[in-house]
Protein backbone atom coordinates (compact mmCIF):
# COMPACT_ATOMS: atom_id res chain seq x y z
CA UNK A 1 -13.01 12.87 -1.45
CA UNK A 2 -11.82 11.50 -4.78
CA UNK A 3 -9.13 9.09 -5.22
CA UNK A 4 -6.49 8.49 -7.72
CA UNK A 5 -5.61 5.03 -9.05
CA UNK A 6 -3.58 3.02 -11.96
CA UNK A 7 -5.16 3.96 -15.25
CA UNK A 8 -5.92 7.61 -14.66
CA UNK A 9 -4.72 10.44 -16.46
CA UNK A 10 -2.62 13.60 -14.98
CA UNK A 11 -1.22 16.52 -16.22
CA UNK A 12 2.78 16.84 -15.45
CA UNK A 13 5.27 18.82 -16.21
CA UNK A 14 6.02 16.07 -18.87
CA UNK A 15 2.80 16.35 -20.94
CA UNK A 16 -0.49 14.33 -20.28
CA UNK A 17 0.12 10.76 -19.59
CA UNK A 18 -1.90 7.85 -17.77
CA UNK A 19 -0.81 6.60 -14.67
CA UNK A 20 1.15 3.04 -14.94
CA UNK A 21 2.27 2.80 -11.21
CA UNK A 22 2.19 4.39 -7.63
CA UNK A 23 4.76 4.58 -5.18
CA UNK A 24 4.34 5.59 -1.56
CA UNK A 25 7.18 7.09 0.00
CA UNK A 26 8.53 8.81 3.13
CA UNK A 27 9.03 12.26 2.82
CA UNK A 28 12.30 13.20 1.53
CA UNK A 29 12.40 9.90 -0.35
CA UNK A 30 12.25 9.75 -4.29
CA UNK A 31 12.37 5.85 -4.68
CA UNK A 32 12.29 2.39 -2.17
CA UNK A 33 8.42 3.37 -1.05
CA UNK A 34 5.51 0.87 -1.37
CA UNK A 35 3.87 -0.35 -4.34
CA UNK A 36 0.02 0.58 -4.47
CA UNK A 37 -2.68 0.87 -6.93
CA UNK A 38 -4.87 3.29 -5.15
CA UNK A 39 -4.17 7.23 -3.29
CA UNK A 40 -6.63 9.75 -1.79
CA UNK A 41 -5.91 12.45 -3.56
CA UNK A 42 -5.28 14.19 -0.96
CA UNK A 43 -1.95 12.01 -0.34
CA UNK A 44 -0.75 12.41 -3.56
CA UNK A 45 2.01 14.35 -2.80
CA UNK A 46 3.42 11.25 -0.91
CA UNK A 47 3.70 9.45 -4.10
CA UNK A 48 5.48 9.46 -7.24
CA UNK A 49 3.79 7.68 -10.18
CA UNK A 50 4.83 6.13 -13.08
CA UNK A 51 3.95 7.52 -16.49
CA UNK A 52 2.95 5.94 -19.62
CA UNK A 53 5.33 8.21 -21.88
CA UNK A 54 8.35 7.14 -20.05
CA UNK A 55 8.87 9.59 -17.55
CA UNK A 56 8.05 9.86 -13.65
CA UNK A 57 6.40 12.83 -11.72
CA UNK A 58 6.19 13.35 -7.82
CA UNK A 59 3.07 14.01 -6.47
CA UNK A 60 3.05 17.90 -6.16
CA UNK A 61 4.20 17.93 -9.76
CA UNK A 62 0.88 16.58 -11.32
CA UNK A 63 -2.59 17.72 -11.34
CA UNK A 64 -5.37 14.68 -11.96
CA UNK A 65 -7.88 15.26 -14.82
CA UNK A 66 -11.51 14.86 -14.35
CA UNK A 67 -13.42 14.17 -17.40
CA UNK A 68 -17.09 14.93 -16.99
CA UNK A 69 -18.75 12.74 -17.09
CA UNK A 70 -17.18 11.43 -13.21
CA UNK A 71 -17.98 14.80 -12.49
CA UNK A 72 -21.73 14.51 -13.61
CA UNK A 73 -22.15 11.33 -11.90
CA UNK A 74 -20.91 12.45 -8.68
CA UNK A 75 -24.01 15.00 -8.57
């Protein structure tokens, strides 16, 4: 199971962008969660994260990109 954490790169509805923040947050919520640096991936879509063009995307708005070589050394 992979995680995602601060410094990682997604794909949103917004363009590519690295991850600046995390928020966890009840469902329903879109702000007032907990500050954290690290999600299973899984859990993303309890989360919004902060972008580094600006903008914001929830969790079930983003899709995390692998580059290969983390793929390679997970063989």
């Amino acid at each position: 199971m992979d995680k995602i954490k601060i410094g990682d790169t997604l794909n949103t509805k917004h363009g590519i962008s690295t991850i600046t923040g995390i928020e966890m947050v009840e469902p329903g919520q879109s702000d007032g969660g907990i500050e954290i640096t690290e999600i299973w991936e899984c859990d993303k879509d309890r989360c919004v994260f902060d972008l580094e063009n600006g903008h914001y995307a929830y969790g079930d708005q983003v899709t995390v990109i692998r580059s290969t070589t983390e793929n390679h050394n997970k063989l």
